[in-house]
Every structure is written in C-alpha cells, then in structure tokens.
Protein backbone atom coordinates (compact mmCIF):
# COMPACT_ATOMS: atom_id res chain seq x y z
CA UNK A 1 -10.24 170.62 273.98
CA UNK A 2 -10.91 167.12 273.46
CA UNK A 3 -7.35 166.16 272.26
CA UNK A 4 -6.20 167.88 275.66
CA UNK A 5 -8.29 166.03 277.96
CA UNK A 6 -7.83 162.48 276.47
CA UNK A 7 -4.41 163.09 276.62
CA UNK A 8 -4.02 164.29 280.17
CA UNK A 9 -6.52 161.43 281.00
CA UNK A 10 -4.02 158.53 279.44
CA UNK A 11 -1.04 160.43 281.71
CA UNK A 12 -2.79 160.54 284.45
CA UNK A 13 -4.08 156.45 284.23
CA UNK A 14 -0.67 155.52 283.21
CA UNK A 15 1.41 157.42 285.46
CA UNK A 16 -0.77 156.20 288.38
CA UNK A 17 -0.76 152.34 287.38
CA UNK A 18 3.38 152.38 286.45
CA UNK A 19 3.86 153.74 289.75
CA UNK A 20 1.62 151.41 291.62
CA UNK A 21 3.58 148.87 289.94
CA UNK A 22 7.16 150.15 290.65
CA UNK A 23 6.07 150.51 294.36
CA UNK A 24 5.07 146.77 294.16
CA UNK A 25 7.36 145.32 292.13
CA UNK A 26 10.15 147.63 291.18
CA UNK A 27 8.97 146.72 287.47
CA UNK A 28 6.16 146.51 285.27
CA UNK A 29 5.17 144.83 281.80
CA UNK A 30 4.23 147.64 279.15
CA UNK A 31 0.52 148.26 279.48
CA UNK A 32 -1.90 150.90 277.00
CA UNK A 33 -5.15 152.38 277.56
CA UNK A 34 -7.42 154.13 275.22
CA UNK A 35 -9.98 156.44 274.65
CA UNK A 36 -13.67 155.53 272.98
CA UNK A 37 -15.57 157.57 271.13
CA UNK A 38 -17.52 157.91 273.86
CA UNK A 39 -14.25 159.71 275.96
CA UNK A 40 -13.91 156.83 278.61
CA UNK A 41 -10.59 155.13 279.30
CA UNK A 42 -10.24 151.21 279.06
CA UNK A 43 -7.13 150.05 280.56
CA UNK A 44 -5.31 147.40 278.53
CA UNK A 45 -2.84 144.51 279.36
CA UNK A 46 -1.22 141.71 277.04
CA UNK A 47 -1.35 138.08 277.46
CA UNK A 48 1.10 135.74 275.93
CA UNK A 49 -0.40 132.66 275.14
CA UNK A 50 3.22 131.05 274.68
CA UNK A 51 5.18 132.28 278.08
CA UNK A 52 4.25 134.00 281.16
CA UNK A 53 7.32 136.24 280.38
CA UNK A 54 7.14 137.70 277.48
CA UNK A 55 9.57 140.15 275.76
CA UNK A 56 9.09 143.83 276.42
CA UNK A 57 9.02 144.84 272.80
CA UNK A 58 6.68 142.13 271.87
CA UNK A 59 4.13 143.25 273.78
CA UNK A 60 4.71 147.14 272.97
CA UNK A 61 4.45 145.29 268.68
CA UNK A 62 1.55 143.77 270.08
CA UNK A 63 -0.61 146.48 271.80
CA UNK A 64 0.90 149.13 268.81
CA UNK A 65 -1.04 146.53 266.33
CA UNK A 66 -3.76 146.36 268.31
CA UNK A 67 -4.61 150.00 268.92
CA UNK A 68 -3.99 151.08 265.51
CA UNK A 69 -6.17 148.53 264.06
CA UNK A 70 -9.06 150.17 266.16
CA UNK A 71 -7.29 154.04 265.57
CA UNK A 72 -8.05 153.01 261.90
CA UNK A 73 -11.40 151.41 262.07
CA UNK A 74 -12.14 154.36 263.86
CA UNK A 75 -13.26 152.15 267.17
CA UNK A 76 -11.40 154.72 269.81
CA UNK A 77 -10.27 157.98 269.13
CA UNK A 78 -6.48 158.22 271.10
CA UNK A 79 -4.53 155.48 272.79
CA UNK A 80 -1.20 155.37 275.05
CA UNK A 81 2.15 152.72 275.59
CA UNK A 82 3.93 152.93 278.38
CA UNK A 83 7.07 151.32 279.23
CA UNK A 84 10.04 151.55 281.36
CA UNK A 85 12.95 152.75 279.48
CA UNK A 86 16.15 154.80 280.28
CA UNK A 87 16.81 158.39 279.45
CA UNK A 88 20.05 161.13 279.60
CA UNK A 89 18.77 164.22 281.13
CA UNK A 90 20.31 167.88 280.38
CA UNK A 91 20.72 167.64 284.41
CA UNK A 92 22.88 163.88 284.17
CA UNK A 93 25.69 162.47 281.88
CA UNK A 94 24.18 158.75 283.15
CA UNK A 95 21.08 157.25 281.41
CA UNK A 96 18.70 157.34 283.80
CA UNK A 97 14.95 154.94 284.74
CA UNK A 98 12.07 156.61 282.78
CA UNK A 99 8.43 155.55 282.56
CA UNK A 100 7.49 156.77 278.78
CA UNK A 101 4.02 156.78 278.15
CA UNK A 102 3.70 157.37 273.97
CA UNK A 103 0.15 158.82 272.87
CA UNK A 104 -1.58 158.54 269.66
CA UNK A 105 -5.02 160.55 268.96
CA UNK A 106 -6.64 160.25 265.41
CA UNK A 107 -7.39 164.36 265.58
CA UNK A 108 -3.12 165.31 265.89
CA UNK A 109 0.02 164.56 264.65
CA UNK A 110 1.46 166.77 267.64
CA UNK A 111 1.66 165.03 270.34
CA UNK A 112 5.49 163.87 272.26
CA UNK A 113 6.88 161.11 273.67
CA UNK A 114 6.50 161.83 277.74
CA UNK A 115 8.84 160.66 280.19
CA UNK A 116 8.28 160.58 283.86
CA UNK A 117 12.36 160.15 285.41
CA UNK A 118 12.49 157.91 288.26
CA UNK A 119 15.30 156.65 290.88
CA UNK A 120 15.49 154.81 294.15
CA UNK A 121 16.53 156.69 297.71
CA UNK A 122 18.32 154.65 299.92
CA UNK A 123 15.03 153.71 302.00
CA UNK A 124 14.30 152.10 298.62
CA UNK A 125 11.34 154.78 297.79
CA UNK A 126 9.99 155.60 294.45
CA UNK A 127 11.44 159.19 293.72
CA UNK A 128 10.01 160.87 290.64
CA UNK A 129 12.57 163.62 288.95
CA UNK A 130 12.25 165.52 285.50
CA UNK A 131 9.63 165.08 283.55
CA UNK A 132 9.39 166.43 279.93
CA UNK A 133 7.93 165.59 276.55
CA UNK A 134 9.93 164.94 273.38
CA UNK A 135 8.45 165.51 270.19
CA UNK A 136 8.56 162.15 267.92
C-alpha cells in the first residue's frame, strides 16, 4: 500500500508542476521529488553553479546521484525524474512531446517509466493525450 501511494503521490506532484511549467513557459528544466521515511514529498530542483543553463542530462546525472545516494543511505524511501522527452505512440508514426516522470522506491523493482503525451491546439493550449507506463 505504501509503494502505491508514494508513487501516485510523485505523479501527481510532478504532473502538476511540469504542467504549470509548460503553461508558463512551454518548457521546463528536469525537476525530482522524493519521499521520506516519514511519507512526505520534498520537491527538488538543480542549481548549476557554472551556467544558468545547464544541460538537460546533467541535471537528470545530477539529481539520479543525488537521490540514490539518499535511496542507499536509506534517507527517503522512493524518488521521481521528470523530463520532457519525445515518444512514438501505437496511435502516431511521429515522435511525439512527453513529460516522463521515472520512479524509484527502495521496496520494488516494478515500477515503469510513465509518460504523460502532450501537444499544442492552435489557441496554443496545453492538450494532454495518451498516457501509459513502460516497464524499464
């Protein structure tokens, strides 16, 4: 039971904050969040001390270290990534936007990849399409 709600509890933070930040921005920098031992979710962001503008994979390397430093030390008991990637969907032969959001938990070895499909009507709205989990 706990497993389920830490993991719906990462989905829901990071699907709410991505979108927030597509509906501000159109983009967004990967961000994580984890899960104490206690069961409350800390939001986490990277800073660069070098460049305001860091590269996308460094701070997914960075926030991976990070997290499974404290996953190991047994400091928090699940984290999630999420980042902007793009996808091909059973429904499109075109890659598509995706927000990913990639969950560890120290109690399963079970859990997918989830991506959240995204696109742009012509009024420039957010428009959310398939979702669906891939397993790792």
């Amino acid at each position: 039971m706990e497993i389920q709600k830490d993991i719906q509890n990462i989905i829901d933070y990071s699907h709410n904050f991505a979108e927030t930040m597509l509906n501000n921005g159109k983009e967004y920098y990967p961000f994580g969040a984890k899960i104490d031992n206690n069961g409350e979710l800390i939001a986490v962001g990277y800073k660069d001390n070098e460049t305001d503008f860091p590269e996308s994979q460094k701070v997914i390397d960075e926030l991976t270290a990070e997290f499974e430093q404290e996953l190991n030390d047994g400091r928090i008991r699940a984290y999630g990534l999420t980042y902007d990637v793009r996808v091909q969907t059973n429904s499109s032969k075109d890659k598509t936007d995706a927000i990913l959001i990639d969950i560890y938990h120290r109690n399963s070895n079970e859990i997918p990849k989830y991506y959240f499909t995204y696109s742009w009507n012509e009024k420039s709205e957010l428009v959310f399409g398939e979702s669906f989990g891939m397993k790792k």
